[in-house]
Protein backbone atom coordinates (compact mmCIF):
# COMPACT_ATOMS: atom_id res chain seq x y z
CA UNK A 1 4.11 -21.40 26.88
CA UNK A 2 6.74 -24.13 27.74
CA UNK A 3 8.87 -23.10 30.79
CA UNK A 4 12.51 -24.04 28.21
CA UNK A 5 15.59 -22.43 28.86
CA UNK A 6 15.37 -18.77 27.14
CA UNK A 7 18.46 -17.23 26.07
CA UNK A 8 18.20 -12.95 25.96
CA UNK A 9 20.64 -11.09 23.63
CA UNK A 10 21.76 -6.75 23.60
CA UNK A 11 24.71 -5.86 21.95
CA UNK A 12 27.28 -8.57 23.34
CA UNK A 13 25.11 -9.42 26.49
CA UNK A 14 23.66 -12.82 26.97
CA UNK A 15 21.54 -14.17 29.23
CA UNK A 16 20.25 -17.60 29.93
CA UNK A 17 16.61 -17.90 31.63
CA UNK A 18 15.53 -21.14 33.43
CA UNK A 19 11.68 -21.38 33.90
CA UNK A 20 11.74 -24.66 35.04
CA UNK A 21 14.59 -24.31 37.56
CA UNK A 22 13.04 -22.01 39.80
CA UNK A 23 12.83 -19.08 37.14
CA UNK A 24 16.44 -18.29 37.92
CA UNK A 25 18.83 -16.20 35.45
CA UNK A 26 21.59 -19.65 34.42
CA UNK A 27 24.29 -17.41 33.30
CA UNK A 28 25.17 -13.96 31.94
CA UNK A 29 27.95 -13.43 29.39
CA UNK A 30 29.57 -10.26 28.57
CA UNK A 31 31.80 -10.24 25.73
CA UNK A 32 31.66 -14.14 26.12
CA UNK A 33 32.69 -13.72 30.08
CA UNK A 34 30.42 -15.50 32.03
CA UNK A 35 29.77 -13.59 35.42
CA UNK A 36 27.20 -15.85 37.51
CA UNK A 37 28.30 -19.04 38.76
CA UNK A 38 27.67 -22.62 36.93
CA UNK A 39 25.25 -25.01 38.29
CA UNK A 40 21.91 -25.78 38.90
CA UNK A 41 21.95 -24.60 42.77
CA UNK A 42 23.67 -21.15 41.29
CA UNK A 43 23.03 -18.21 38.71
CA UNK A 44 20.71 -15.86 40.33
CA UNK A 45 17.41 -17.04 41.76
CA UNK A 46 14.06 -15.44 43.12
CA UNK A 47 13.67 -15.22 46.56
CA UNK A 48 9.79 -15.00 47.65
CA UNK A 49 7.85 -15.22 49.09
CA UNK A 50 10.39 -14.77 51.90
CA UNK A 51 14.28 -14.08 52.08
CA UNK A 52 16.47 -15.22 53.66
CA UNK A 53 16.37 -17.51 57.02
CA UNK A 54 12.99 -17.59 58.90
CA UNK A 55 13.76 -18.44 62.51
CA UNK A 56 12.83 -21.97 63.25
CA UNK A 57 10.73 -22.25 60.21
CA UNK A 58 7.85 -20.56 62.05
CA UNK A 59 6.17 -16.96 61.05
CA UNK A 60 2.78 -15.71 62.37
CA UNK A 61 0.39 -14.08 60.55
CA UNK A 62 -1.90 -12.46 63.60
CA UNK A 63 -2.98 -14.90 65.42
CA UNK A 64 -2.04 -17.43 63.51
CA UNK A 65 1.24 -19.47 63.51
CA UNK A 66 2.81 -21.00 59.90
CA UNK A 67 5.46 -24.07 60.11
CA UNK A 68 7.48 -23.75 56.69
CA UNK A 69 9.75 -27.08 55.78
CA UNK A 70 13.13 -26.62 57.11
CA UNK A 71 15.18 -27.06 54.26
CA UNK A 72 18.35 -25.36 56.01
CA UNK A 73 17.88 -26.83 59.49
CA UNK A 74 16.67 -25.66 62.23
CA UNK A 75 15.94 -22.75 59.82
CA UNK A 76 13.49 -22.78 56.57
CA UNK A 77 15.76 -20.26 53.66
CA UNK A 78 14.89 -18.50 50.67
CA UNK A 79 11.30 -18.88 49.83
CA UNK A 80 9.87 -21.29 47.54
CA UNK A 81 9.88 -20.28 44.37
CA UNK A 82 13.36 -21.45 43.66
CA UNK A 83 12.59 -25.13 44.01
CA UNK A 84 9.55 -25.07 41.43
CA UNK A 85 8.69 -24.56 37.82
CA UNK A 86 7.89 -20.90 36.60
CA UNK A 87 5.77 -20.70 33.52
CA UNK A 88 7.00 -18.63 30.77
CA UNK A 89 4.16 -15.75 30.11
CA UNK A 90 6.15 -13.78 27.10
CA UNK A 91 9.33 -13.58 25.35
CA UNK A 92 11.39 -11.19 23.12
CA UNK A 93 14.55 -11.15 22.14
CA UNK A 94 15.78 -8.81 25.41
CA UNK A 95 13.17 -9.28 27.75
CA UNK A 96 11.70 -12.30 29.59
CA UNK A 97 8.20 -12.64 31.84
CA UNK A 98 7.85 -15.34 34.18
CA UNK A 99 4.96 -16.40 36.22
CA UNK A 100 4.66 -18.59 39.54
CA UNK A 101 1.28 -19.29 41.49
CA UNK A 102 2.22 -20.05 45.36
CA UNK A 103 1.14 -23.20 46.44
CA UNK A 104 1.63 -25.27 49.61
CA UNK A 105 3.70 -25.36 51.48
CA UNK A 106 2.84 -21.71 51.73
CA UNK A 107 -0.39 -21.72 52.98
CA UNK A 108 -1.67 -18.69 50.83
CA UNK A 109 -2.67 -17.66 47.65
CA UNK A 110 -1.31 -15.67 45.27
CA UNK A 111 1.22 -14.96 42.04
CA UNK A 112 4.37 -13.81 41.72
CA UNK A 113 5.69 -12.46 38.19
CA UNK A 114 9.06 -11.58 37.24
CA UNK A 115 10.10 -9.44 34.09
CA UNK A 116 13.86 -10.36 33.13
CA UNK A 117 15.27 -7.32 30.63
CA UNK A 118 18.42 -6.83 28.97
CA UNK A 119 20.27 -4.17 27.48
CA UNK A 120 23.77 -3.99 26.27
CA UNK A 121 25.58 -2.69 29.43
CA UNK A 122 22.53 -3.79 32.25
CA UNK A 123 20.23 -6.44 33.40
CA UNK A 124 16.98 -5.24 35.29
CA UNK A 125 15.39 -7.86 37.41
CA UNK A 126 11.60 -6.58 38.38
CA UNK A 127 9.35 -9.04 40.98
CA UNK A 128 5.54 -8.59 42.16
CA UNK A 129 3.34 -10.48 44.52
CA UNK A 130 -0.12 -10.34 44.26
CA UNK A 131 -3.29 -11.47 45.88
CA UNK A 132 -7.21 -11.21 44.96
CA UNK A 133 -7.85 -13.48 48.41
CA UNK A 134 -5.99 -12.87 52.23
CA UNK A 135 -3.75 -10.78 52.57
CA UNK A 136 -0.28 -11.89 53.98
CA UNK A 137 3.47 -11.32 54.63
CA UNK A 138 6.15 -11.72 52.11
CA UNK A 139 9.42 -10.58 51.12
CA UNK A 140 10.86 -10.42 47.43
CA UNK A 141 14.52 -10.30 47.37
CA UNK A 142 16.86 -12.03 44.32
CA UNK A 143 20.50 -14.02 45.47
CA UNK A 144 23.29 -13.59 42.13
CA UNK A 145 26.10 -15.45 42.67
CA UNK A 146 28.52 -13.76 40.74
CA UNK A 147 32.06 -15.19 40.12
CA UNK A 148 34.38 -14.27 42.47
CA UNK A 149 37.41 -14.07 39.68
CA UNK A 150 37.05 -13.13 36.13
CA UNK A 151 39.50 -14.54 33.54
CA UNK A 152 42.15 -14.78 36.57
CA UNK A 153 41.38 -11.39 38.46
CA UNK A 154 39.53 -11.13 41.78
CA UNK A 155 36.66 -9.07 42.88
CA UNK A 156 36.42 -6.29 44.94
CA UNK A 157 33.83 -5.36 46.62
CA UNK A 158 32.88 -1.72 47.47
CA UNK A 159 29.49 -0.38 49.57
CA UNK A 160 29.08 2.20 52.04
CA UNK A 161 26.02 1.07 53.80
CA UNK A 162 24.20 2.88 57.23
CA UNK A 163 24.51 -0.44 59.83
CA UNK A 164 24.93 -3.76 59.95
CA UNK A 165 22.74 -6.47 61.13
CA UNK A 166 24.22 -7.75 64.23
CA UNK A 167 24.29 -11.53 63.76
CA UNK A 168 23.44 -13.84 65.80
CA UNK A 169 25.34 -17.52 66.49
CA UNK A 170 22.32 -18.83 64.31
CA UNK A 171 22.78 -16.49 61.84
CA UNK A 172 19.84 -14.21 62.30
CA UNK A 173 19.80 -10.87 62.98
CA UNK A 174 19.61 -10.20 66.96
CA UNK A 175 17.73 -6.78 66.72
CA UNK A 176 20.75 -4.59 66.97
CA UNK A 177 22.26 -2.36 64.76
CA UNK A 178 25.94 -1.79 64.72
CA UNK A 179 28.50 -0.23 63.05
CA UNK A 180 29.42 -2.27 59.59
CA UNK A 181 32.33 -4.39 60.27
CA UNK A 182 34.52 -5.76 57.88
CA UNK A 183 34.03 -9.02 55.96
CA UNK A 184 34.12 -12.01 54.88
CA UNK A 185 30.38 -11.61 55.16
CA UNK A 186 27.15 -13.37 55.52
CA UNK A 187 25.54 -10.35 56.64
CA UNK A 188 22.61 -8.15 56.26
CA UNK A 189 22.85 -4.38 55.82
CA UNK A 190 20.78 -1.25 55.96
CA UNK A 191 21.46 1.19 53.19
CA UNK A 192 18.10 3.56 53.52
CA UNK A 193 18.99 5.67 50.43
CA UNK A 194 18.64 2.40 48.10
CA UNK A 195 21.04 -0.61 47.47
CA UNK A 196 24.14 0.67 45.97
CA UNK A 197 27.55 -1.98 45.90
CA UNK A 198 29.75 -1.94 43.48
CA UNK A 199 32.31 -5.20 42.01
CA UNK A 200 35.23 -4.48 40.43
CA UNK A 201 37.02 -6.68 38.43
CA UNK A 202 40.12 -4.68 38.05
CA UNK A 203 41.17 -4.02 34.41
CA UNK A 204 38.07 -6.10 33.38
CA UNK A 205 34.56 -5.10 34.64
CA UNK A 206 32.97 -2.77 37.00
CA UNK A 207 29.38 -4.45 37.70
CA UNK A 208 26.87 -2.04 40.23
CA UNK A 209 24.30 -3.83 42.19
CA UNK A 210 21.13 -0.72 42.48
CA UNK A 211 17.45 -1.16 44.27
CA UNK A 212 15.55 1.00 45.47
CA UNK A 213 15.17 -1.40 48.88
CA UNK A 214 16.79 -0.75 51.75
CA UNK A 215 18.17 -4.07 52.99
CA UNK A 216 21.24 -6.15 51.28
CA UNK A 217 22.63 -9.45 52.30
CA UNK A 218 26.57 -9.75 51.21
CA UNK A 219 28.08 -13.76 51.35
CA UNK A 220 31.40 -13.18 50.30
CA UNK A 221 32.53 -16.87 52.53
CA UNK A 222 32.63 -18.82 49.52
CA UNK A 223 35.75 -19.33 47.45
CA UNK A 224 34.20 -19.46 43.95
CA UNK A 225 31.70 -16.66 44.29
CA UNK A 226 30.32 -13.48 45.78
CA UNK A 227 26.65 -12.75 46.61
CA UNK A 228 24.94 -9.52 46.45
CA UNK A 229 21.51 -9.57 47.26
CA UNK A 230 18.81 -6.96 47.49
CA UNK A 231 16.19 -7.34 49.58
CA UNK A 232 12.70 -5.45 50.36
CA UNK A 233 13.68 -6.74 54.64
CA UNK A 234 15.87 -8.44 56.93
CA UNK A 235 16.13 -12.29 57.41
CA UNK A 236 13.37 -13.45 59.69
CA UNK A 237 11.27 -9.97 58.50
CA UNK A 238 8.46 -12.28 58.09
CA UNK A 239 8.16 -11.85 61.63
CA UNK A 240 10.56 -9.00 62.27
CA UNK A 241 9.50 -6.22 59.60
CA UNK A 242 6.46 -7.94 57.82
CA UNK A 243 5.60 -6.56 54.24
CA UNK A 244 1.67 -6.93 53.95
CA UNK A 245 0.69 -8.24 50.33
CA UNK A 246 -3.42 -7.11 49.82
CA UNK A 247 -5.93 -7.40 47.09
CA UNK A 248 -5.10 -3.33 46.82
CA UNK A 249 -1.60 -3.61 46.83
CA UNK A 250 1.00 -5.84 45.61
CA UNK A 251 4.32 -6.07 47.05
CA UNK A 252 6.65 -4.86 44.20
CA UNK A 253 10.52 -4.95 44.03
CA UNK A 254 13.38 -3.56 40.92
CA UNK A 255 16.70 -4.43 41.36
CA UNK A 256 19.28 -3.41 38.04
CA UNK A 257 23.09 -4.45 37.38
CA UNK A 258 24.93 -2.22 35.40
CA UNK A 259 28.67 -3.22 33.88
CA UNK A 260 31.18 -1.23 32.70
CA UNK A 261 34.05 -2.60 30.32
CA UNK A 262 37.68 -1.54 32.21
């Protein structure tokens, strides 16, 4: 199938599917709101086959060291996927499967597939890597950028998570834990009981952001928009806290957003 925009309808949900611009989610309208950001840089896009920063670019894999392009100097960010074409695999009228084959410049093989569903009151975003070759490290994580007002009101934002991810003056994590601090944020935290965080619109929309992962980066530095974004490890967990992807066993990621009319 062609990798054209797809547009998802349940009840008075819509969302907007872009295969060919790095299989993100374009937009989401509730009741005709639109909560993600405009633009092709925005939305929400797949993060894989890493997250986040990777220090320097540079992950090993045993003995061997990998040089990613550094495409947020002197750091390489957010995978690859989001700067390729995704090919569309199947459609219905809720629920959206997209396909991407890794290719250089990650230097191993392997497919990611992501399964897009809609309801009336939720959007469930599902991600796998798999391999029938090497094995190697990845992350799956997805980074929303959801508007930071909504017909005039501002977000809140509400989590309770374990620690925080002390961060370093090049913005990855140092190794510590500490106590959470308070924002603005570009910050990762640990919440070992699943993802949980909460935006509230007040007297519009209450929007929960649930995985069953452990990590969450929050970028609330922006003026336009807020970032929630579920992660299955740190930045830099390529090398930190890596997630081995095997012929046996995929690595395998949900994450759901729930609204609530206020």
């Amino acid at each position: 199938m062609s990798n054209e925009p797809i547009t998802l309808t349940a009840g008075d949900a819509e969302a907007t599917v872009l295969p060919g611009n790095g299989g993100r989610i374009g937009g989401l309208r509730v009741g005709g709101t639109e909560l993600l950001r405009q633009g092709e840089r925005y939305g929400c896009f797949p993060m894989v086959p890493w997250c986040g920063r990777i220090r320097e670019g540079r992950f090993r894999d045993g003995a061997v060291v990998h040089q990613m392009p550094l495409n947020s100097p002197p750091h390489a960010i957010h995978g690859t996927a989001r700067d390729a074409a995704w090919r569309t695999a199947r459609v219905t009228a809720d629920e959206a499967v997209l396909t991407y084959d890794l290719t250089d410049p990650w230097p191993y093989s392997g497919r990611v597939t992501q399964v897009i569903a809609l309801t009336g009151d939720a959007l469930t975003l599902t991600m796998s890597v798999e391999t029938y070759e090497s094995s190697f490290p990845a992350q799956i994580g997805w980074h929303p950028w959801f508007n930071r007002t909504l017909d005039g009101t501002g977000v809140e934002i509400d989590f309770d998570p374990a620690w925080q991810e002390e961060r370093g003056d090049d913005h990855l994590p140092t190794g510590n834990r500490i106590d959470p601090k308070p924002g603005p944020w570009d910050d990762c935290f640990g919440m070992p009981d699943g993802v949980d965080v909460t935006l509230t619109w007040p007297e519009r929309l209450e929007l929960k952001v649930t995985s069953r992962e452990e990590w969450v980066v929050v970028y609330d530095e922006q003026e336009a928009a807020v970032c929630v974004e579920p992660q299955t490890g740190p930045p830099d967990g390529l090398n930190t806290l890596p997630r081995l992807v095997t012929p046996l066993e995929p690595l395998e990621a949900t994450t759901t957003w729930r609204w609530t009319r206020l």
